[in-house]
Structures are given as structure tokens and as C-alpha cells.
Protein backbone atom coordinates (compact mmCIF):
# COMPACT_ATOMS: atom_id res chain seq x y z
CA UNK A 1 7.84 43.77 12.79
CA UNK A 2 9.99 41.13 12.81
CA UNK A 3 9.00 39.13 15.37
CA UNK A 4 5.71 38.82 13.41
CA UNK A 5 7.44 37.98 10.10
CA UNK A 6 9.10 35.30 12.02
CA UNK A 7 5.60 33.99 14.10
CA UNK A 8 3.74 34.66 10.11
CA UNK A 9 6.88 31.73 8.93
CA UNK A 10 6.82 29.50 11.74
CA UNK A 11 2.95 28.84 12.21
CA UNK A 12 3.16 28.86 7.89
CA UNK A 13 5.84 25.84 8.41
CA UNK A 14 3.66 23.87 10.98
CA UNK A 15 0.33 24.46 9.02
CA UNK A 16 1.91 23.25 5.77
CA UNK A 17 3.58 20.22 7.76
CA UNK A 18 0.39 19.21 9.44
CA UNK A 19 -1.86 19.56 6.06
CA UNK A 20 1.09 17.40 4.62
CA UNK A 21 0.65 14.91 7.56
CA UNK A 22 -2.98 15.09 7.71
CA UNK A 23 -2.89 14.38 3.78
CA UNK A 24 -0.34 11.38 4.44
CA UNK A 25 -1.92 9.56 7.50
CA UNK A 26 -5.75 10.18 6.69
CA UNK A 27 -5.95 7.49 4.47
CA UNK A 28 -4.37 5.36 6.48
CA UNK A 29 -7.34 5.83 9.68
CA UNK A 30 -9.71 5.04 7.16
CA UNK A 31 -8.43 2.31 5.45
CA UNK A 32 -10.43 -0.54 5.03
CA UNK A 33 -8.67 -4.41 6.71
CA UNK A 34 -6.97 -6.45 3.67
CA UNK A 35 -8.86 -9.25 2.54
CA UNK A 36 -8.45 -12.17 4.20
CA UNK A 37 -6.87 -15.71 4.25
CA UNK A 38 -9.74 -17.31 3.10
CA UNK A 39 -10.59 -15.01 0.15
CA UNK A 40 -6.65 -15.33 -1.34
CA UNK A 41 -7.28 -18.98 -0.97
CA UNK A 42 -10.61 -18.71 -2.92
CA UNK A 43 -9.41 -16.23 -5.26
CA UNK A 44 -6.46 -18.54 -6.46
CA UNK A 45 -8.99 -21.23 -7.20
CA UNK A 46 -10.72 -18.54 -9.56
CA UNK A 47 -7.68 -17.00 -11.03
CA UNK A 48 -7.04 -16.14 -14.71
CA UNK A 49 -3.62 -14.12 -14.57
CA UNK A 50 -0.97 -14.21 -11.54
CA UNK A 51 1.29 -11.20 -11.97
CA UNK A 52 3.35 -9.03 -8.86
CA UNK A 53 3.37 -5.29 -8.04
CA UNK A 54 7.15 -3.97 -8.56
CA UNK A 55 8.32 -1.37 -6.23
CA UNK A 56 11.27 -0.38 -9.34
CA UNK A 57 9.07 1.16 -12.06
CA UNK A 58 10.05 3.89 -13.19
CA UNK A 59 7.81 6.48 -12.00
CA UNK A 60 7.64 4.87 -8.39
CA UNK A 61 9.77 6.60 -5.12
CA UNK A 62 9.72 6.07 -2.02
CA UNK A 63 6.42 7.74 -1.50
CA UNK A 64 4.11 5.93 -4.30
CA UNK A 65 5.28 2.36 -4.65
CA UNK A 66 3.71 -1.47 -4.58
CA UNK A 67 5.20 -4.36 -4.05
CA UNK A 68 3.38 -7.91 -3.82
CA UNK A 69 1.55 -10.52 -5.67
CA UNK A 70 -1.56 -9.47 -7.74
CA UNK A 71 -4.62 -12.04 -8.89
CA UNK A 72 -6.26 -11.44 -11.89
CA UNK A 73 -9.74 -12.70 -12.43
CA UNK A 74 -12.16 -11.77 -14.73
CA UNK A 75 -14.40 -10.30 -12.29
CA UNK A 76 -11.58 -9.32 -9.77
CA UNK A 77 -8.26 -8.22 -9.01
CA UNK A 78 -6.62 -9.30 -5.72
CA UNK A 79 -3.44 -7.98 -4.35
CA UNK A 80 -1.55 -9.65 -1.45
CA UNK A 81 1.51 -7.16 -0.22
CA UNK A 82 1.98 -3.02 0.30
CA UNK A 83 1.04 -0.01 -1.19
CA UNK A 84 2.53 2.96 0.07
CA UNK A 85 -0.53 4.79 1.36
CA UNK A 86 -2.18 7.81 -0.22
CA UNK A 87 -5.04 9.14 -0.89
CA UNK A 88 -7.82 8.08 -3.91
CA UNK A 89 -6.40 5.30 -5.47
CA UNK A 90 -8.01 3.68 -8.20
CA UNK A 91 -7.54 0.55 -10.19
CA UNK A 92 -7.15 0.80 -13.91
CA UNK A 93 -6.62 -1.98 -16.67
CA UNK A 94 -4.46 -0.79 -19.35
CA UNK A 95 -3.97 -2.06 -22.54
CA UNK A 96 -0.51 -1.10 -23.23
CA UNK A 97 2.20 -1.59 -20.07
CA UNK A 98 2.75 1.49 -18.07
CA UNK A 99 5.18 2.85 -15.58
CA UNK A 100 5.43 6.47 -16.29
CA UNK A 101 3.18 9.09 -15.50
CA UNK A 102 3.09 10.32 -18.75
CA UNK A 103 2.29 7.06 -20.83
CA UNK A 104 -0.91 6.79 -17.83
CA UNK A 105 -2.11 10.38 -18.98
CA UNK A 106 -1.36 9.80 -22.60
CA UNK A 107 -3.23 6.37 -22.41
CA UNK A 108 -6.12 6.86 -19.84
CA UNK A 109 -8.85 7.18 -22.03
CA UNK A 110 -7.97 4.23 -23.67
CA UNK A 111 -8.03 2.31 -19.95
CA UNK A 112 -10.96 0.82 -18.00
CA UNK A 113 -11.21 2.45 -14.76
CA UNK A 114 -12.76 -0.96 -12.45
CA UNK A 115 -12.96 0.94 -8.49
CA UNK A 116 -11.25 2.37 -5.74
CA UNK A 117 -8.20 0.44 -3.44
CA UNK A 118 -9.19 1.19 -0.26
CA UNK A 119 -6.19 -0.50 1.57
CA UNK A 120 -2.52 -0.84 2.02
CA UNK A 121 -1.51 -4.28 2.64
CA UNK A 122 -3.50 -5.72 -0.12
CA UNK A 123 -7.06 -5.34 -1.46
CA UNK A 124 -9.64 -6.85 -3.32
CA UNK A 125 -11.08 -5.21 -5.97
CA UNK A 126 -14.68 -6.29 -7.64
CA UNK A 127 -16.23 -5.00 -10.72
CA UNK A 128 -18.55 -6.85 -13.17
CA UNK A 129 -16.70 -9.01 -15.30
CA UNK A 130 -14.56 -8.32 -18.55
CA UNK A 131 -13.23 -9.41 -21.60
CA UNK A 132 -9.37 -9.63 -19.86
CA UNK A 133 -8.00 -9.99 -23.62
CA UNK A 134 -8.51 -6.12 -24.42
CA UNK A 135 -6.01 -5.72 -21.66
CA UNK A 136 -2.60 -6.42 -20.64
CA UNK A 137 -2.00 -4.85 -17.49
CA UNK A 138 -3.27 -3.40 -14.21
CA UNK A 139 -2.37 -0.12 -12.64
CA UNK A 140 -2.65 1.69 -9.45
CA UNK A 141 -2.99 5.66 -9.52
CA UNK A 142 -4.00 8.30 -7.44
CA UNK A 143 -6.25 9.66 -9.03
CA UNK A 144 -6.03 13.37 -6.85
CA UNK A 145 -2.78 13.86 -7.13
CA UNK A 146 -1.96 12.34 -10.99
CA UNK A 147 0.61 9.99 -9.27
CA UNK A 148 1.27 6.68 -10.44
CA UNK A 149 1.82 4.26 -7.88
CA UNK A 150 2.85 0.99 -9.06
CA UNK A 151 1.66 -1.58 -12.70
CA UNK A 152 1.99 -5.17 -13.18
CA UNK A 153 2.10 -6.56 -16.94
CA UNK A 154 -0.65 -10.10 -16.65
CA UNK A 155 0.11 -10.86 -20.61
């Protein structure tokens, strides 16, 4: 009897740390390449806002972070650094600043939702174009786990 309580735990311990792994490295096999040279360069001729991704919000850790240099445009948003990776991201636009999980929840239905970051090390992020004034900052969540990830303040 024992032996099997102790086989029951151990193959428990592995199959939770390989669903934990699996979770953790699957979105980084399937991530799509950052954009490249030649779209930053043609993105910073059509930038509105400049703003950065801060790795010490308050609601980021070592596992859900940002840090780098976001483009705003009115029919874009273009990142240029790292994400810690994850699964589901999405961008949002908020209208208040956030970097707490709770203000996200307590504001999301006041946010505009514009697509899914699909990489790592920077992403560009298309939607059709909006009025930028309604909004003051941009968020990344993901949106499976409720975890915020990182926010940059454009105005």
C-alpha cells in the first residue's frame, strides 16, 4: 500500500510539472517572429504616442512582466522588447492607467479590447483605427489566466 501511495505522488508531481511546463513553453513553439526592422522604422514615421513597457508595475513578477518601447498609432500598436511568455495575451486600451489586477477587472468593460500578441520579443498589433483620445493607456493581459502582464500610460 505504500509503495502505491508513493508511485500515486510521484507520477501526480511529474504530471502537474509537465502540464505546468507544457502550459509555460507552448506558447513559446508557436509564437509568431517579432516584426521586423523595417516595420519599426515605418511605424515611427506613422507614430502618434511613444510610451515603454515597465517590468515594475505593481502587479508584474517575475513570471508576467514587459519591458521595452511601445508605438502608438491610431491604427496600431508596436512593441520593440520582451514579454515574459504565456499563454492568450491580448491587447487592451484603457482609459484610466492600470497596473493592478483588480483596477483591469474593475475597468474592463470600460476598455477596448484591439487583438491578440502573438510574440515575445515585440509585436505588432493591427486593428481598424480609433479615436486614441478616449484612451490613455495600453495593456497586456492574459486573458486565460486573469493575469496582468505589463501597461504603459501614452497621455
Amino acid at each position: 500500500m505504500k509503495k502505491l501511495i508513493t508511485l500515486l505522488l510521484s507520477h501526480g508531481l511529474v504530471a502537474v510539472f509537465a502540464f505546468a511546463a507544457g502550459i509555460y513553453t507552448l506558447p513559446i513553439l508557436i509564437a509568431e517572429a517579432p516584426p521586423s526592422a523595417a516595420l519599426w522604422q515605418q511605424r515611427e514615421q506613422q507614430v502618434v504616442y511613444r510610451t515603454a513597457f515597465d517590468h515594475q508595475r505593481q502587479d508584474s513578477d517575475w513570471l508576467h512582466r514587459g519591458q521595452g518601447e511601445v508605438l502608438v498609432g491610431r491604427d496600431f500598436v508596436s512593441f520593440q522588447g520582451s514579454l515574459s511568455p504565456g499563454p492568450d495575451y491580448r491587447l487592451y486600451f484603457s482609459p484610466e492607467f492600470v497596473e493592478t489586477e483588480a483596477d483591469f477587472l474593475r475597468l474592463k468593460e470600460r476598455m477596448l479590447n484591439v487583438g491578440d500578441v502573438r510574440s515575445f520579443d515585440g509585436f505588432d498589433v493591427r486593428f481598424n483605427a480609433i479615436d486614441l483620445e478616449r484612451y490613455n493607456s495600453v495593456i497586456v493581459w492574459c486573458e486565460s489566466m486573469n493575469e496582468f502582464i505589463t501597461s504603459a500610460r501614452y497621455r
